[in-house]
C-alpha atoms as a PDB file:
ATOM      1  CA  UNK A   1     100.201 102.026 102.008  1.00  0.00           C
ATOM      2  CA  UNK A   2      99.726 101.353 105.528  1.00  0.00           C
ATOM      3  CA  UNK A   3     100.955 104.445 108.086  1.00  0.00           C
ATOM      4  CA  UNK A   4     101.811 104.236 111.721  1.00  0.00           C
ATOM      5  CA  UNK A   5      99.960 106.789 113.947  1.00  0.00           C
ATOM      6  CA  UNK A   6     102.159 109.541 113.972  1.00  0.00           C
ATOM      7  CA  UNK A   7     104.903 108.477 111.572  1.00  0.00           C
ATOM      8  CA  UNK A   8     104.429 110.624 108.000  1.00  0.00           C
ATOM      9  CA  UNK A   9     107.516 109.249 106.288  1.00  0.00           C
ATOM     10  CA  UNK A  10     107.675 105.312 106.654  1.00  0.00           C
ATOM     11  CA  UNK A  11     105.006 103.869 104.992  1.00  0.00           C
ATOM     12  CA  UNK A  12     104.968 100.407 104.379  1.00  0.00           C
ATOM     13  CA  UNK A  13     102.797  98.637 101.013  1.00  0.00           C
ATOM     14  CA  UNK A  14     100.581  96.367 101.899  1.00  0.00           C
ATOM     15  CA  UNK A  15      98.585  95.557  99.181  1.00  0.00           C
ATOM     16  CA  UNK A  16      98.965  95.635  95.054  1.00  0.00           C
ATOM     17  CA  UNK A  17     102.071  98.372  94.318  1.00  0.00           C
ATOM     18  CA  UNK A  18     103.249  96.509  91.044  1.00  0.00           C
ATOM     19  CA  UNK A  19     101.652  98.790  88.581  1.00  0.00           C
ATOM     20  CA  UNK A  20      97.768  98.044  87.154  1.00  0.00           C
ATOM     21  CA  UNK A  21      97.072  95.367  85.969  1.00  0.00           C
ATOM     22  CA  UNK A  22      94.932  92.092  86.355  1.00  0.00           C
ATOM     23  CA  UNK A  23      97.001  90.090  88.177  1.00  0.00           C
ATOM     24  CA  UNK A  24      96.141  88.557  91.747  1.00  0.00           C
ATOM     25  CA  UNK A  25      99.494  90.634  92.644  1.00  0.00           C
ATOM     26  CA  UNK A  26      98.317  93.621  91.743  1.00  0.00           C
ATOM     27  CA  UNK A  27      95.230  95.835  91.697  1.00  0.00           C
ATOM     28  CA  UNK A  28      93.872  98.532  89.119  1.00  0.00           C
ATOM     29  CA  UNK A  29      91.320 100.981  90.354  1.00  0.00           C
ATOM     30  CA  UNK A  30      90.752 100.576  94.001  1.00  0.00           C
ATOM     31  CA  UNK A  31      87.722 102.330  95.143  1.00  0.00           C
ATOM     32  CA  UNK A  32      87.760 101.011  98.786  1.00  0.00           C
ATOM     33  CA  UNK A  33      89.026  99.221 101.534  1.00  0.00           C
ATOM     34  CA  UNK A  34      88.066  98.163 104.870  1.00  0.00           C
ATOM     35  CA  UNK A  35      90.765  95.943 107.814  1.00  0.00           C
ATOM     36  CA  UNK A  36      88.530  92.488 108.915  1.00  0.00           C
ATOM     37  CA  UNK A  37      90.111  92.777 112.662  1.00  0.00           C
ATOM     38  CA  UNK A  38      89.519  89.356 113.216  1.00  0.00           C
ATOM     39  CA  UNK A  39      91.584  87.830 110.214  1.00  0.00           C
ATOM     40  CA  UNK A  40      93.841  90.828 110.031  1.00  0.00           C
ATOM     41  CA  UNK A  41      93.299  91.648 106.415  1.00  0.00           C
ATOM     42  CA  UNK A  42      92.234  94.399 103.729  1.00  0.00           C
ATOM     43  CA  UNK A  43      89.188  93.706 102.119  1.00  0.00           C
ATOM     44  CA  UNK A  44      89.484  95.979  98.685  1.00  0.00           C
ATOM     45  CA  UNK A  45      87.192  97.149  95.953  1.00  0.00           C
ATOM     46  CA  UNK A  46      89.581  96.432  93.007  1.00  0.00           C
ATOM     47  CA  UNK A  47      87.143  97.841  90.614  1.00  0.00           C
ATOM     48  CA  UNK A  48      89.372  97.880  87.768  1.00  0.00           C
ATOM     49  CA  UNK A  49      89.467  94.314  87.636  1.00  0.00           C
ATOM     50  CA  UNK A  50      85.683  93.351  88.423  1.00  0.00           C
ATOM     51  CA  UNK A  51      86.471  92.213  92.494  1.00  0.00           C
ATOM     52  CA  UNK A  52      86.668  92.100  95.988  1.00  0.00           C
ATOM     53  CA  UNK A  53      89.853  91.018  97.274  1.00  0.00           C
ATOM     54  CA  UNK A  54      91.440  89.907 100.581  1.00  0.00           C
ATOM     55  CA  UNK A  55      95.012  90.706 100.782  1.00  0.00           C
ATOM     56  CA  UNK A  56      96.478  89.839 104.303  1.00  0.00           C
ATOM     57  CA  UNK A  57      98.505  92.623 106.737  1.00  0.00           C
ATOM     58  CA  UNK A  58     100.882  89.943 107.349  1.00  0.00           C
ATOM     59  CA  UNK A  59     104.634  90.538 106.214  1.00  0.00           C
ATOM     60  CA  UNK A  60     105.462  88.170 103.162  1.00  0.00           C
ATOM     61  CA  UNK A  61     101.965  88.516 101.500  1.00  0.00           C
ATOM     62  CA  UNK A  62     102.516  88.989  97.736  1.00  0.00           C
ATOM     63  CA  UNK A  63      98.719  88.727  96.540  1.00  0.00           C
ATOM     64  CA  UNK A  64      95.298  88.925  97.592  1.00  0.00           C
ATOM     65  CA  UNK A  65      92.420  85.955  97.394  1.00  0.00           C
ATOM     66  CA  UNK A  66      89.336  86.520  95.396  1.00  0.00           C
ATOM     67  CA  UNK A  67      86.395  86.958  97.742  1.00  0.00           C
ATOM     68  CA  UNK A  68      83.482  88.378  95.046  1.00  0.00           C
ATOM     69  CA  UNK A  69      84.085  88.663  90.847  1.00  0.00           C
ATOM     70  CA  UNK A  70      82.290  89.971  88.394  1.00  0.00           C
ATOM     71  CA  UNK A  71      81.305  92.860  90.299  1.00  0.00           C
ATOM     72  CA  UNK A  72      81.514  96.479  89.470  1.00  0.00           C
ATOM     73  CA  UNK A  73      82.196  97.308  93.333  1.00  0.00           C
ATOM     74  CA  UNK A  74      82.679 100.968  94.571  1.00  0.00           C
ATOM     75  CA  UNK A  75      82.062 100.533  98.645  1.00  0.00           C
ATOM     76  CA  UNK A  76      82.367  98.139 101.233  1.00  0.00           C
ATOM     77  CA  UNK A  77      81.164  97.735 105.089  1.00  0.00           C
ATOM     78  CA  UNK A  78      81.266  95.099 107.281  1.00  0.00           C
ATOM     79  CA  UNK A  79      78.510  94.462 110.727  1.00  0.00           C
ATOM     80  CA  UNK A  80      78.827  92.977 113.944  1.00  0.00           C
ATOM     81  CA  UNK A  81      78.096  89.661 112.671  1.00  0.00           C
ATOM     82  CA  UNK A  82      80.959  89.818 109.567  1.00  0.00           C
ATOM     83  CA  UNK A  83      78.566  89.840 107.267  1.00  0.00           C
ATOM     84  CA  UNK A  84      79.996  92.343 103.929  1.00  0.00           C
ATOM     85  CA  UNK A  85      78.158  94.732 102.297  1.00  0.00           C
ATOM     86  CA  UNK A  86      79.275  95.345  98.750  1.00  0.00           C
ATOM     87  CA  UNK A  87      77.506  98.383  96.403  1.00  0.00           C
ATOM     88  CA  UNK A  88      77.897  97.270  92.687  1.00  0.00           C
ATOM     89  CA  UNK A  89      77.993 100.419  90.367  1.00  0.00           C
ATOM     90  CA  UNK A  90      77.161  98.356  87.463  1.00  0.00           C
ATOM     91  CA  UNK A  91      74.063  97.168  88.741  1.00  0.00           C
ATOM     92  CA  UNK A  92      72.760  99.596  90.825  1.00  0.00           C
ATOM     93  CA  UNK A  93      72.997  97.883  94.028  1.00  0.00           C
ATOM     94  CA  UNK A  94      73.849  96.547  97.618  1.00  0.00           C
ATOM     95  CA  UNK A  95      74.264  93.025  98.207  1.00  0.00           C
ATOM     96  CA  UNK A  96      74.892  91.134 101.680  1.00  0.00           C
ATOM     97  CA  UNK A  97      77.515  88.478 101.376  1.00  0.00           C
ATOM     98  CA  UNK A  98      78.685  86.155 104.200  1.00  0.00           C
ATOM     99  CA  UNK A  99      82.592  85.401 103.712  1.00  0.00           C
ATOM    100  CA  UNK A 100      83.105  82.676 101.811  1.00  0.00           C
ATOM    101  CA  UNK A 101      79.893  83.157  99.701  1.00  0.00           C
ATOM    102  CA  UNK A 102      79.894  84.493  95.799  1.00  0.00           C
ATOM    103  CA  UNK A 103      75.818  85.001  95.401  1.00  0.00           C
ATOM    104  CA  UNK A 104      75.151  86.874  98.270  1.00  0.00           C
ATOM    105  CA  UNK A 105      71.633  88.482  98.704  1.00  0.00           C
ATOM    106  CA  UNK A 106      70.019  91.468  97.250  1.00  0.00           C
ATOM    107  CA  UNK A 107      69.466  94.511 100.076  1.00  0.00           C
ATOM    108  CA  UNK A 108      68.743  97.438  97.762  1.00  0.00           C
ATOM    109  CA  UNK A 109      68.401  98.300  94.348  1.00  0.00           C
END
């Protein structure tokens, strides 16, 4: 749900709200989420399911795009240079991923 500074009664979805489930429409077990300014879209730890998801902030959007799977993500951060930081709980570990990328590299663990 995504809140206007200020306004505590109109929130508008905008990402997942059909339920769990394993469907690119929906998410189960979001752990974290992070706005990429410069394409205007959530980046989300959807645990439940094993990814990393980009769901756009632009009205109409019904489901996100598989970034990262097979991952047992809890956190997310981004740098100056866009590179994404995922932590994988199942692993024990922090990986550096450039958009676009599925491998990325190893930081920690």
């Amino acid at each position: 749900i995504q809140w206007k500074n200020g306004d505590t009664t109109n929130g508008q979805r905008v990402a997942g709200g059909n339920g769990a489930g394993n469907g690119l429409h929906r998410l189960n077990g979001p752990t974290d989420v992070l706005i990429d300014k410069e394409t205007d879209s959530l980046i989300i730890c959807d645990r439940g399911n094993g990814l990393v998801v980009q769901w756009s902030r632009r009205s109409g959007t019904t489901q996100g795009e598989i970034l990262i799977d097979k991952i047992a993500c809890w956190g997310l951060a981004m740098d100056e240079q866009r590179y994404l930081y995922v932590s994988d709980h199942g692993n024990d570990e922090v990986r550096r991923y450039q958009l676009g990328e599925k491998n990325g590299t190893l930081v920690t663990g």
